[in-house]
N, C-alpha and C. Protein backbone atom coordinates (compact mmCIF):
# COMPACT_ATOMS: atom_id res chain seq x y z
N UNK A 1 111.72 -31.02 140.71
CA UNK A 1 113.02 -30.68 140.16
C UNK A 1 113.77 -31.95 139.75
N UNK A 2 113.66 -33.11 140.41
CA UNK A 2 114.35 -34.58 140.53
C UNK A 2 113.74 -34.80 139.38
N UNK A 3 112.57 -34.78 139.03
CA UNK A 3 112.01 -35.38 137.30
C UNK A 3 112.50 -34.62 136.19
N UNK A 4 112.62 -33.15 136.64
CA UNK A 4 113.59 -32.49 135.39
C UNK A 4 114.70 -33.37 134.76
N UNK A 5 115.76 -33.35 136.04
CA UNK A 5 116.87 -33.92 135.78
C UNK A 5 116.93 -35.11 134.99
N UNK A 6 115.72 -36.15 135.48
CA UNK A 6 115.85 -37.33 134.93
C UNK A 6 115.83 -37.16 133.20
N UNK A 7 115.00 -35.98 133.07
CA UNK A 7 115.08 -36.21 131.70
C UNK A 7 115.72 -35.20 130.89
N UNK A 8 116.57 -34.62 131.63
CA UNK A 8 117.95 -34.01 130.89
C UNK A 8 118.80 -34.79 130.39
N UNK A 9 118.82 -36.28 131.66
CA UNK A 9 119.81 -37.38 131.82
C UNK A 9 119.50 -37.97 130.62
N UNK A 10 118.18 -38.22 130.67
CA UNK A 10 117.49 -39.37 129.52
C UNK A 10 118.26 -38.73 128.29
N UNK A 11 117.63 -37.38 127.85
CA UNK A 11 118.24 -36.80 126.62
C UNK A 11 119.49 -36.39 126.18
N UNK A 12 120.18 -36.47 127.28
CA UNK A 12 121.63 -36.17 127.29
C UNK A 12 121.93 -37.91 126.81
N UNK A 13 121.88 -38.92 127.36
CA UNK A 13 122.12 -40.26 126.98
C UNK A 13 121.53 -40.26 125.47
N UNK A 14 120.47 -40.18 125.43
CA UNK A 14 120.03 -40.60 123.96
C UNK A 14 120.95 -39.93 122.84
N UNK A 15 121.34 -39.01 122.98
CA UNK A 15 122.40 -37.56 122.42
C UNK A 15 123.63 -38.27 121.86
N UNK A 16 124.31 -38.91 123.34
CA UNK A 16 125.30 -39.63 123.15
C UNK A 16 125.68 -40.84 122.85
N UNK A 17 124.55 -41.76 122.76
CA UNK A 17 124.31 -42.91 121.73
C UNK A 17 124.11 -42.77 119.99
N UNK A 18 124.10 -41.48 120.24
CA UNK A 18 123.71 -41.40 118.68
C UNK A 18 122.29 -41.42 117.77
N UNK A 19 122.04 -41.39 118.65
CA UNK A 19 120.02 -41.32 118.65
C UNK A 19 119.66 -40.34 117.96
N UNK A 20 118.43 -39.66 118.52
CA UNK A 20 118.27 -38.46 118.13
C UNK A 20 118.54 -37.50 118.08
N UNK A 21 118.81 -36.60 118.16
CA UNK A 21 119.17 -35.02 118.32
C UNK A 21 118.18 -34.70 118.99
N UNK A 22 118.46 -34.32 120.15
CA UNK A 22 117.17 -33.85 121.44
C UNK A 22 117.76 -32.61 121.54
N UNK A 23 117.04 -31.59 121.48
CA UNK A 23 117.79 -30.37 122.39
C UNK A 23 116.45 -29.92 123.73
N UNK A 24 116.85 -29.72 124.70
CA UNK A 24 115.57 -29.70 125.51
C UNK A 24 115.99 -28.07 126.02
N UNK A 25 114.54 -27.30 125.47
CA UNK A 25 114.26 -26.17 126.28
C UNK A 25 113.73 -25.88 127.67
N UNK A 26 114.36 -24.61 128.26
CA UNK A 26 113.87 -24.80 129.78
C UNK A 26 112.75 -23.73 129.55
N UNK A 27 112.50 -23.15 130.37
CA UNK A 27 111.25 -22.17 130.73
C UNK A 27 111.65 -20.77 130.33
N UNK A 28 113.01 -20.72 131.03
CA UNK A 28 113.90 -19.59 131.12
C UNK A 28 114.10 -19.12 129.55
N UNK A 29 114.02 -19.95 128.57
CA UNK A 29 114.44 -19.54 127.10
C UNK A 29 113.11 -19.05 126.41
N UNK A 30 112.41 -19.71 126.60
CA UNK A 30 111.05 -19.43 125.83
C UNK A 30 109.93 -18.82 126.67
N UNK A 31 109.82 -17.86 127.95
CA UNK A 31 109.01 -17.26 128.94
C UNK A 31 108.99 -16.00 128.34
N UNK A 32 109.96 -15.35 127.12
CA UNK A 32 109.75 -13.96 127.33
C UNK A 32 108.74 -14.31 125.84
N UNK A 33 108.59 -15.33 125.24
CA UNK A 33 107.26 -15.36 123.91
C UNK A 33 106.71 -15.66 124.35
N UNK A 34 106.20 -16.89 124.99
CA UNK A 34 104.94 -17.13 126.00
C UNK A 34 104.02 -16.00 126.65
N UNK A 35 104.96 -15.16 127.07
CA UNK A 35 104.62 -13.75 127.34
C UNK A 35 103.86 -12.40 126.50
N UNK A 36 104.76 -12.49 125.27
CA UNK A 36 104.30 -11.82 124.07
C UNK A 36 103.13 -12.36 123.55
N UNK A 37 103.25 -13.56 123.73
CA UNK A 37 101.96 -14.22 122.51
C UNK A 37 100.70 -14.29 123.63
N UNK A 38 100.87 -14.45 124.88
CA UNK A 38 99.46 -14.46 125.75
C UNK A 38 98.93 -13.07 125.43
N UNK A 39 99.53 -12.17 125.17
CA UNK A 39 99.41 -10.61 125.45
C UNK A 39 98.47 -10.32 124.18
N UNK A 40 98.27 -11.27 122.98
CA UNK A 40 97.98 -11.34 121.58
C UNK A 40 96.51 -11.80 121.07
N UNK A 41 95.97 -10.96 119.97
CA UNK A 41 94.96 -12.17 119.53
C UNK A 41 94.99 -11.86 118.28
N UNK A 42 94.73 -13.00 117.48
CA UNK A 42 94.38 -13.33 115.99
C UNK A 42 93.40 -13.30 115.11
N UNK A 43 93.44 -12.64 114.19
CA UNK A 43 92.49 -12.49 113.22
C UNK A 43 92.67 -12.63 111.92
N UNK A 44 91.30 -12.80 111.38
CA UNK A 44 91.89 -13.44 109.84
C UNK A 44 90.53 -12.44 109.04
N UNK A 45 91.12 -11.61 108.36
CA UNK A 45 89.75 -10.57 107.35
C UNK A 45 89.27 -11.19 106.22
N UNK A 46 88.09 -11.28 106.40
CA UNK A 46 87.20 -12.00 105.02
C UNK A 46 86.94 -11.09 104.09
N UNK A 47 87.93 -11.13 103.28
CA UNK A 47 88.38 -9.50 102.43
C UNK A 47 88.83 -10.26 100.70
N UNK A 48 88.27 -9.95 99.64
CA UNK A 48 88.96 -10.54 98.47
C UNK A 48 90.33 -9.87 97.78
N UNK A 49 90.09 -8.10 98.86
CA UNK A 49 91.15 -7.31 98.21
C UNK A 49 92.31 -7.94 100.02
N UNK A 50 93.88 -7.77 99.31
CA UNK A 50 94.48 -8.20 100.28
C UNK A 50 94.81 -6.72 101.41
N UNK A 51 94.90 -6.77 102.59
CA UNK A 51 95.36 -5.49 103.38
C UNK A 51 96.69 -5.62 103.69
N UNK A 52 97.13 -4.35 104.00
CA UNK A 52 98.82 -4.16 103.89
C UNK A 52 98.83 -4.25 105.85
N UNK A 53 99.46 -4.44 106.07
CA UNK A 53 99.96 -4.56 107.58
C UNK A 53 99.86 -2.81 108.04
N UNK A 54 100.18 -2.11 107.35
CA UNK A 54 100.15 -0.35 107.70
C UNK A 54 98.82 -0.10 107.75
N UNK A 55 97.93 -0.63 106.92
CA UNK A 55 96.60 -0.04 107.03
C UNK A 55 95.67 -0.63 108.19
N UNK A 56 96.04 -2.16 108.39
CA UNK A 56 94.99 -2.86 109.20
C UNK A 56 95.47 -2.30 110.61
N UNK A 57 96.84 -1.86 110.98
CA UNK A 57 97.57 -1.35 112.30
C UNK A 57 97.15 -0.03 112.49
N UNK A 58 96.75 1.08 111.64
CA UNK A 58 96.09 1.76 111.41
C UNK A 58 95.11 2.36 111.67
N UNK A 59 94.56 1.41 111.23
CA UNK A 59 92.75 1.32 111.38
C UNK A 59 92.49 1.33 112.80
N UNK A 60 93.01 -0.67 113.46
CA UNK A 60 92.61 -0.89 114.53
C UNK A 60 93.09 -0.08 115.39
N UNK A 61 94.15 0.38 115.64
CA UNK A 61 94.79 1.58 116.86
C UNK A 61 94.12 2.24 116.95
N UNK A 62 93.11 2.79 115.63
CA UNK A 62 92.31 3.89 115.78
C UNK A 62 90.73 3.44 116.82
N UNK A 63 90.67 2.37 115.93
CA UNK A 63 89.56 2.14 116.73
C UNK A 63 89.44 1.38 118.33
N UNK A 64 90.54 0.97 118.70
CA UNK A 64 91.10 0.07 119.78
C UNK A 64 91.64 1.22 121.05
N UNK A 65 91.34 2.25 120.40
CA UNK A 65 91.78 4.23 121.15
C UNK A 65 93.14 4.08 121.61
N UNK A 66 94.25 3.32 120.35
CA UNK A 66 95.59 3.58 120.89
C UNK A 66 96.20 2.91 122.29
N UNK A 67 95.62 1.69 122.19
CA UNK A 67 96.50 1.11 123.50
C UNK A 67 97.88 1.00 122.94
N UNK A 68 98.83 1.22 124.72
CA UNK A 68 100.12 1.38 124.36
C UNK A 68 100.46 -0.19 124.37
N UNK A 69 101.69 0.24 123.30
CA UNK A 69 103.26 -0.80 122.73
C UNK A 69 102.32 -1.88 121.55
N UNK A 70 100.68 -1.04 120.64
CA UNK A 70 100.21 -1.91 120.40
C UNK A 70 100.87 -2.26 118.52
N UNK A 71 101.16 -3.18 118.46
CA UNK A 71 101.93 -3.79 117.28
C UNK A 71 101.06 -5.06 116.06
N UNK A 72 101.69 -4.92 115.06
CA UNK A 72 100.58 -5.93 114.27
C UNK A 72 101.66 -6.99 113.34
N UNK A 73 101.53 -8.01 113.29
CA UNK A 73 102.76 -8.99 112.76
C UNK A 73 101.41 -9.92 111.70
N UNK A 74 102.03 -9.81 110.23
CA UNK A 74 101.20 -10.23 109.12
C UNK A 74 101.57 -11.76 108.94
N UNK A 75 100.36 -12.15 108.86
CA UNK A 75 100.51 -13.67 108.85
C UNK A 75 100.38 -14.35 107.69
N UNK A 76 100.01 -13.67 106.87
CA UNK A 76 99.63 -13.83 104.78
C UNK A 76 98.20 -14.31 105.11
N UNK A 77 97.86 -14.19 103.89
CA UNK A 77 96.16 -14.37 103.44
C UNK A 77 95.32 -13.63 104.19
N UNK A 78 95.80 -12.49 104.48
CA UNK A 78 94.76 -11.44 105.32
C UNK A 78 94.69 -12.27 106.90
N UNK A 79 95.69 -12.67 107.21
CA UNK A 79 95.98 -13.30 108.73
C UNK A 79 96.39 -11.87 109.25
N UNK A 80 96.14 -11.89 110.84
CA UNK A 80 97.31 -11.02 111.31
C UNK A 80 96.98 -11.09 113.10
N UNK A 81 97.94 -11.07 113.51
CA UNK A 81 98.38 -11.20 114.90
C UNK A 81 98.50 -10.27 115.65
N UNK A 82 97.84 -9.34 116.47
CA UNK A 82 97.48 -8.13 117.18
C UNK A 82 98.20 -8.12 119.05
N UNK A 83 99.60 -7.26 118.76
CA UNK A 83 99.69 -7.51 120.06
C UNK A 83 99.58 -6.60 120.94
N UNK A 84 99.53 -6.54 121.92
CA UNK A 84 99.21 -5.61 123.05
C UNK A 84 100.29 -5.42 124.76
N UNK A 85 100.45 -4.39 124.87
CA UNK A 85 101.78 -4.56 126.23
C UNK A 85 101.06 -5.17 127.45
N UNK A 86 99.51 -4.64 127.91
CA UNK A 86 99.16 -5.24 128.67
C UNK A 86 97.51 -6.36 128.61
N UNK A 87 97.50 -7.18 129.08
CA UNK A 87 96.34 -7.71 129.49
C UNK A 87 94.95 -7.37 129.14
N UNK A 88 95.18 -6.22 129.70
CA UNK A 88 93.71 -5.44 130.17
C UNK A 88 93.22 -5.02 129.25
N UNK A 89 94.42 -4.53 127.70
CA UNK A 89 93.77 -3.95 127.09
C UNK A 89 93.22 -5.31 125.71
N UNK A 90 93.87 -6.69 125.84
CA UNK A 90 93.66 -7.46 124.98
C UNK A 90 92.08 -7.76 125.11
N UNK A 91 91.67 -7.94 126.99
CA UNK A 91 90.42 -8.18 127.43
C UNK A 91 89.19 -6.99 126.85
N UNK A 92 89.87 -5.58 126.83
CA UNK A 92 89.17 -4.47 126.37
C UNK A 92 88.62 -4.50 125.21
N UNK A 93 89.59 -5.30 124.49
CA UNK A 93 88.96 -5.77 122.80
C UNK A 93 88.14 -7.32 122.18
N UNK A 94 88.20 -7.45 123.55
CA UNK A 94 87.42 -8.98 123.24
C UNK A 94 86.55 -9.03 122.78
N UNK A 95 85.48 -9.70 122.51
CA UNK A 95 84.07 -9.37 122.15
C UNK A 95 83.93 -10.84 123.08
N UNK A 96 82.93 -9.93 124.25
CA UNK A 96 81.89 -11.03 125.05
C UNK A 96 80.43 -11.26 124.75
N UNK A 97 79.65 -12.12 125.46
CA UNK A 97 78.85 -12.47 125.02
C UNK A 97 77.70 -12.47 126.39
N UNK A 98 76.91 -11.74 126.64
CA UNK A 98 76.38 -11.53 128.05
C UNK A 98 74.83 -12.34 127.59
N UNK A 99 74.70 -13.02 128.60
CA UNK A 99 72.71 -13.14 128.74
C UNK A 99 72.09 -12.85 129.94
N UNK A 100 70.96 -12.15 129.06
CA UNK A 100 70.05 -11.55 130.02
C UNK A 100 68.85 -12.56 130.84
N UNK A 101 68.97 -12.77 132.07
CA UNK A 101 68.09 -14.01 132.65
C UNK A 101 66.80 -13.21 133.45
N UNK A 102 65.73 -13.61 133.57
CA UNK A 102 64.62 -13.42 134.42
C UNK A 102 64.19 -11.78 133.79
N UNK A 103 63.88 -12.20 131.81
CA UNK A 103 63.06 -11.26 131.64
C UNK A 103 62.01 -12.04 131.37
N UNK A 104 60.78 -11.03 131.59
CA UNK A 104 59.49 -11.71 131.20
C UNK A 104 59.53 -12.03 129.50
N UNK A 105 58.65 -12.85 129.39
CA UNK A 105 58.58 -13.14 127.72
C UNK A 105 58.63 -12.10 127.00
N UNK A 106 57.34 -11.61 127.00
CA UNK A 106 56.95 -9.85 126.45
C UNK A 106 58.53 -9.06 125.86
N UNK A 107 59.23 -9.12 127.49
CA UNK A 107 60.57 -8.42 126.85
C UNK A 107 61.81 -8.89 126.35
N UNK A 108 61.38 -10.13 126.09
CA UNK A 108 62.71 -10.78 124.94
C UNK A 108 62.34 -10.82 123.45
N UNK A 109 63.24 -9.44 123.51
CA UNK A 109 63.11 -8.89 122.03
C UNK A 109 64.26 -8.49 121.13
N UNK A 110 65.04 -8.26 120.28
CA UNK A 110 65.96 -7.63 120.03
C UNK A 110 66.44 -6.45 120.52
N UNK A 111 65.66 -5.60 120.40
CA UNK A 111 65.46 -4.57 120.48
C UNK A 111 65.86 -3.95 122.33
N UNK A 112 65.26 -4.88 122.95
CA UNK A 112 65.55 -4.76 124.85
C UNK A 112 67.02 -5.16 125.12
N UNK A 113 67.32 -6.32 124.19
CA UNK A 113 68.90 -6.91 124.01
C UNK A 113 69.51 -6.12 123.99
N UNK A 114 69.84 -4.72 122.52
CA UNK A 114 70.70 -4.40 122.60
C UNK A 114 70.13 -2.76 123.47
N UNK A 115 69.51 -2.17 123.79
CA UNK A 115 69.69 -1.30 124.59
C UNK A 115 69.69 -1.74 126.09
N UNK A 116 69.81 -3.33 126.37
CA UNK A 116 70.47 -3.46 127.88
C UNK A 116 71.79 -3.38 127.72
N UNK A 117 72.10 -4.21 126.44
CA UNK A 117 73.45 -4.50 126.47
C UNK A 117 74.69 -2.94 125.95
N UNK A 118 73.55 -1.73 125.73
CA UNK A 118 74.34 -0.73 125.52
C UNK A 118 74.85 0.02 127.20
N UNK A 119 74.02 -0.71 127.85
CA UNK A 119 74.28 0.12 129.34
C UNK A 119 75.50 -0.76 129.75
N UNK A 120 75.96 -1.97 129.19
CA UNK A 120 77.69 -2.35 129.76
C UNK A 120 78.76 -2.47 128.69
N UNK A 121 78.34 -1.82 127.71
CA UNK A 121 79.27 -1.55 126.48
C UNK A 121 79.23 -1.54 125.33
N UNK A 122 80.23 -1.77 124.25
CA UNK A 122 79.85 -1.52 122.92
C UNK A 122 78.79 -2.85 122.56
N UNK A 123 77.86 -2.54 121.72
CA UNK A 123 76.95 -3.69 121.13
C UNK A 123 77.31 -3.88 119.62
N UNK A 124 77.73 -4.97 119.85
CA UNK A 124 77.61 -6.00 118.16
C UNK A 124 77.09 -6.35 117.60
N UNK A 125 76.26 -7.31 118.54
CA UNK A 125 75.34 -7.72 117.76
C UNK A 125 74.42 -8.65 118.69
N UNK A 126 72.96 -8.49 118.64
CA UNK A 126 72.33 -9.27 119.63
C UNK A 126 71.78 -10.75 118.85
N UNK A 127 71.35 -11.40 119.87
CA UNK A 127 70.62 -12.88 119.56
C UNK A 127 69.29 -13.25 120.17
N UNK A 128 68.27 -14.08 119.79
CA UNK A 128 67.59 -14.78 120.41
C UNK A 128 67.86 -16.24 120.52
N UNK A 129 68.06 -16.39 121.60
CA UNK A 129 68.75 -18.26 121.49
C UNK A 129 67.26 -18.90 122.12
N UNK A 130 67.24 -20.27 121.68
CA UNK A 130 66.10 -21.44 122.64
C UNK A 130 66.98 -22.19 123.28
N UNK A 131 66.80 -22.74 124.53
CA UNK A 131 67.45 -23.06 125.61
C UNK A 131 67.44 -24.63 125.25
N UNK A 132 68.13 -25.64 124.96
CA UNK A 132 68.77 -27.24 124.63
C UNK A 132 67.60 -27.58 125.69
N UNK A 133 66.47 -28.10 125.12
CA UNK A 133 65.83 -29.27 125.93
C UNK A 133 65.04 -28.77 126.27
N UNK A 134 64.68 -27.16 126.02
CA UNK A 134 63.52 -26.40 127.10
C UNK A 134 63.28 -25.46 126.19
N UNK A 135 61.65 -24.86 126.44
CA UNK A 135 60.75 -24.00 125.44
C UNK A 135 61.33 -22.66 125.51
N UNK A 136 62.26 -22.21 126.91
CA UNK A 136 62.31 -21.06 127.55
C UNK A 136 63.86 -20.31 126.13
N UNK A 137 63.81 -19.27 125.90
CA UNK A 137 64.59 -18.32 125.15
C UNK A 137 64.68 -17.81 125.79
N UNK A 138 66.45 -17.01 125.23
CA UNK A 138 66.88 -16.21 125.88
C UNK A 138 67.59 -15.24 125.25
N UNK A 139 67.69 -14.37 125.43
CA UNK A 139 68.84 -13.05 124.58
C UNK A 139 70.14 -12.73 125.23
N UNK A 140 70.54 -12.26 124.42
CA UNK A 140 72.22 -12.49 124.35
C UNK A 140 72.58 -11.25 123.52
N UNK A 141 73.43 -10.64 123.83
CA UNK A 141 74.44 -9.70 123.22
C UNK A 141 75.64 -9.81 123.46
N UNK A 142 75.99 -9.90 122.36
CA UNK A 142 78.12 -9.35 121.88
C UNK A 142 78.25 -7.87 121.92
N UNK A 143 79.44 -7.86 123.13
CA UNK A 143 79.73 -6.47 123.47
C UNK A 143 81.18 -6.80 123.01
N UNK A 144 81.83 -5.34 122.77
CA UNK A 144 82.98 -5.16 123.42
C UNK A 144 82.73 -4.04 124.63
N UNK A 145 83.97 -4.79 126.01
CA UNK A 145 83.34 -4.59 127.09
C UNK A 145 84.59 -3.61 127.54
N UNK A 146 84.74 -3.08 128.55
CA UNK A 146 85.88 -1.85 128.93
C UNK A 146 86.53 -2.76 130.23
N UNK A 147 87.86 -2.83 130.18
CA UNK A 147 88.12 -3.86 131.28
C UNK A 147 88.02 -2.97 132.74
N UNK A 148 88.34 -1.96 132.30
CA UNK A 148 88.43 -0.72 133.25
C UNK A 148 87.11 -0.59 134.48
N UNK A 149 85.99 -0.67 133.66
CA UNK A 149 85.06 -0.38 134.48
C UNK A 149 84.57 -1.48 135.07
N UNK A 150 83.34 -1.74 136.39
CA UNK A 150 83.28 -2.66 137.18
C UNK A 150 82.24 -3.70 135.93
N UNK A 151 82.44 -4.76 136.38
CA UNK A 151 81.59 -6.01 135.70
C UNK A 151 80.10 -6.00 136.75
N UNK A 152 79.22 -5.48 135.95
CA UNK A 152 77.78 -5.67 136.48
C UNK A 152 76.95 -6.87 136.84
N UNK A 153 76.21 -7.29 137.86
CA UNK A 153 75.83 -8.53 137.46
C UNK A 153 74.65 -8.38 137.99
N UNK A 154 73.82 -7.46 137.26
CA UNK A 154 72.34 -7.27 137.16
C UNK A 154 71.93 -6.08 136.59
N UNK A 155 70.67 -5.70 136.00
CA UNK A 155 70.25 -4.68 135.52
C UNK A 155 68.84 -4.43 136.29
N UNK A 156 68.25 -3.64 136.73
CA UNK A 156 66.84 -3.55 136.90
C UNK A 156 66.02 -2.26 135.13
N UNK A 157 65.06 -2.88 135.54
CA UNK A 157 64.04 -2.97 134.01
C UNK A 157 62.73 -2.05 134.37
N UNK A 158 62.65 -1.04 133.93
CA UNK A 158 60.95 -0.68 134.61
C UNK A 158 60.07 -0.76 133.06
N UNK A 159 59.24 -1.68 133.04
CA UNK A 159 58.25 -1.87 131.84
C UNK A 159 57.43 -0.56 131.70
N UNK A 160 56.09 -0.87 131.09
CA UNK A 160 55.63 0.57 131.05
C UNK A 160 54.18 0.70 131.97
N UNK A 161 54.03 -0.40 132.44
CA UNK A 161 53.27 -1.04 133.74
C UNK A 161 54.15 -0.21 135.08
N UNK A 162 55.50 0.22 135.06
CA UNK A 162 55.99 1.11 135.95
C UNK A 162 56.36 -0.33 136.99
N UNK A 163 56.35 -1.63 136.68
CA UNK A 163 56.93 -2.53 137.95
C UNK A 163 58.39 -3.06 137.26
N UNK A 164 59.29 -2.86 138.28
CA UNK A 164 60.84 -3.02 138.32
C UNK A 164 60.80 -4.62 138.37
N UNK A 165 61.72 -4.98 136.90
CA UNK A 165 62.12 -6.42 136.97
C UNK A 165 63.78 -7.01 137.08
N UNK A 166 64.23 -7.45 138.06
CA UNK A 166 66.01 -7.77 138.16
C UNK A 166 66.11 -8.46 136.78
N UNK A 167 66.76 -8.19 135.98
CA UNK A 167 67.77 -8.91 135.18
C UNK A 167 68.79 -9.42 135.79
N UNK A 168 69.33 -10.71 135.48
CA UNK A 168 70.64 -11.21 135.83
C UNK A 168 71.60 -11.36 134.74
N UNK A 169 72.91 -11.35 134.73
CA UNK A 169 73.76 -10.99 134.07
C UNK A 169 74.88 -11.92 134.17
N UNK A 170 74.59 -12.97 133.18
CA UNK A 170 75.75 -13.95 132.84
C UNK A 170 77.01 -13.87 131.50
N UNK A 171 77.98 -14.06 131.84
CA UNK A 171 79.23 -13.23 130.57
C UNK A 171 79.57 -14.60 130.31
N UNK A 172 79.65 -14.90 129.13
CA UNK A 172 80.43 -15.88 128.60
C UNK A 172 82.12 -15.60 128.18
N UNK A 173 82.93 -16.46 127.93
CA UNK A 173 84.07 -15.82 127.96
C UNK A 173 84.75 -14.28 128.51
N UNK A 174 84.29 -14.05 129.81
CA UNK A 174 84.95 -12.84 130.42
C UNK A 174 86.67 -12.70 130.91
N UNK A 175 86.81 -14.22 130.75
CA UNK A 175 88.66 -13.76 130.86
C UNK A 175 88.90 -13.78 132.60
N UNK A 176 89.65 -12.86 132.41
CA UNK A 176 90.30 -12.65 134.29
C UNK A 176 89.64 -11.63 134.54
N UNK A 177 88.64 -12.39 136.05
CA UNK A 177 87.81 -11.56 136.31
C UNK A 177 87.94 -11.25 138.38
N UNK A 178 88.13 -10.15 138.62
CA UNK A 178 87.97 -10.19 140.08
C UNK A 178 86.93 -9.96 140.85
N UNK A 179 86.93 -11.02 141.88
CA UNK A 179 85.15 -10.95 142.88
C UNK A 179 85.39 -9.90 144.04
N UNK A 180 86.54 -9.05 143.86
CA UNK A 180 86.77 -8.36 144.92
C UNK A 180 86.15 -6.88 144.49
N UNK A 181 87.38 -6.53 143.81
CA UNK A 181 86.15 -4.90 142.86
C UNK A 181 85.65 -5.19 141.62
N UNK A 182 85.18 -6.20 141.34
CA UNK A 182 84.67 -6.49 140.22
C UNK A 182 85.02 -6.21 138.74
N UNK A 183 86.17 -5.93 138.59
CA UNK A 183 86.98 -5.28 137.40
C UNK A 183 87.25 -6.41 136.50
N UNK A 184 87.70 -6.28 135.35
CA UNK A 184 88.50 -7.45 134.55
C UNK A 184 89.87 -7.37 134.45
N UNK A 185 90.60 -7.84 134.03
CA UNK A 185 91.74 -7.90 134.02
C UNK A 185 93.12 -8.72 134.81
N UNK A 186 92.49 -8.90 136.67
CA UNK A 186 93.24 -9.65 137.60
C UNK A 186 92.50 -10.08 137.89
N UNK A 187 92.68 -10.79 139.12
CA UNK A 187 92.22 -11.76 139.69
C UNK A 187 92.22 -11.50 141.17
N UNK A 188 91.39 -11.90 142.27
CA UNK A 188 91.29 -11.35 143.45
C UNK A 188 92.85 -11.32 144.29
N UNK A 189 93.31 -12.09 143.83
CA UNK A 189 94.96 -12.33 144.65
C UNK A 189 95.91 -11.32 143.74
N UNK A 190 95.61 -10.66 142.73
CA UNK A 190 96.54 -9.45 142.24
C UNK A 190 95.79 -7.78 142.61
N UNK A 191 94.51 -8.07 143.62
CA UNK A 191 93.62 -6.70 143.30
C UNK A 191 94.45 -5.90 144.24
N UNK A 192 94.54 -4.22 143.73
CA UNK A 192 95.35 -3.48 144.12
C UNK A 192 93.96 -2.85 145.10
N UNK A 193 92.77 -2.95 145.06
CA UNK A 193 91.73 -2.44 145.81
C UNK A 193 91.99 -2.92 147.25
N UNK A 194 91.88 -4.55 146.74
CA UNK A 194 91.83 -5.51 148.09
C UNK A 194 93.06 -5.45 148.93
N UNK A 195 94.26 -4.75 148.42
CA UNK A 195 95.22 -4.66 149.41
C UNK A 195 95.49 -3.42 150.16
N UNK A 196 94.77 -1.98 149.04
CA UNK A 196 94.66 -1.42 149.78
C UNK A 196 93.51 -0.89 151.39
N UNK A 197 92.33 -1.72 150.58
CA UNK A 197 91.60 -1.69 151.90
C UNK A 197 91.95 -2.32 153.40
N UNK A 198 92.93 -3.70 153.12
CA UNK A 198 93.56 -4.82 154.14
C UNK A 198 94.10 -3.64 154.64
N UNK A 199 94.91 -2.90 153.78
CA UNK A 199 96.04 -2.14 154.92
C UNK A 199 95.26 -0.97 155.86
């Protein structure tokens, strides 16, 4: 709090020398956009015809299944800024990026990618990546993922040999994630699970 002051002091002096024009914001003024804009994400449409703000708000509500207080602010050149009231549902629209670890060769295929990756959500689009420095590949799918439901972190596999193989299940960019019920959205110190089991 003592370092605040100092540099209220500082800018208040510089003010009154004739210096610059400082105006110094506190937290308290600018916490309720900080707020709005975390709640937000950005997109820009690779479109030659331009979209009207009614249609792209439109569209996505439709396809986004109507999360509430959700709003769209046009940024020009087919920009636009997507906001959302809560968290959970910005995470709901993310597009993650999961890899599948400890399949045999045989089953790194496209094709195994995206019907694993249909058992934890929408599929986008799958990959075959080669691993930086090593022969070993790996697959990867872009989901959009449901924040709602639990975050998996394994699949089992039965080939056609009939022997069960663990998949492991790594998420790239998953956001706020809890190790308590495994959900997205909070974090183990906000889980409403974990407090109700304590009690």
């Amino acid at each position: 709090m003592a370092e605040t002051t100092r540099d209220e002091d500082r800018i208040e002096e510089d003010n009154l020398k004739g210096g610059r024009n400082v105006i110094l914001l506190e937290e308290a003024n600018i916490s309720k956009g900080i707020n709005a804009y975390s709640n937000s994400l950005y997109g820009r449409l690779f479109a030659s015809k331009t979209f009207s703000i009614g249609t792209m708000g439109n569209a996505l509500k439709a396809i986004w299944g109507n999360p509430e207080g959700f709003s769209v602010s046009d940024k020009g050149d087919n920009s636009f800024q997507f906001f959302f009231n809560k968290e959970m549902d910005v995470l709901r629209v993310e597009r993650v990026w999961v890899q599948f670890w400890g399949l045999p060769e045989s089953f790194k295929t496209l094709k195994v990618g995206r019907k694993l990756g249909e058992n934890l959500g929408t599929v986008l689009e799958v990959g075959k990546f080669q691993m930086r420095g090593r022969e070993t590949r790996i697959v990867k799918a872009k989901i959009n993922i449901d924040a709602a439901r639990q975050v998996r972190n394994q699949l089992i596999v039965v080939g056609p040999n009939k022997k069960e193989v663990e998949v492991a299940l790594r998420y790239e960019r998953l956001g706020k994630f809890c190790t308590y019920c495994a959900k997205l959205g909070h974090e183990v110190k906000n889980c409403h699970d974990l407090l109700k089991d304590t009690e």
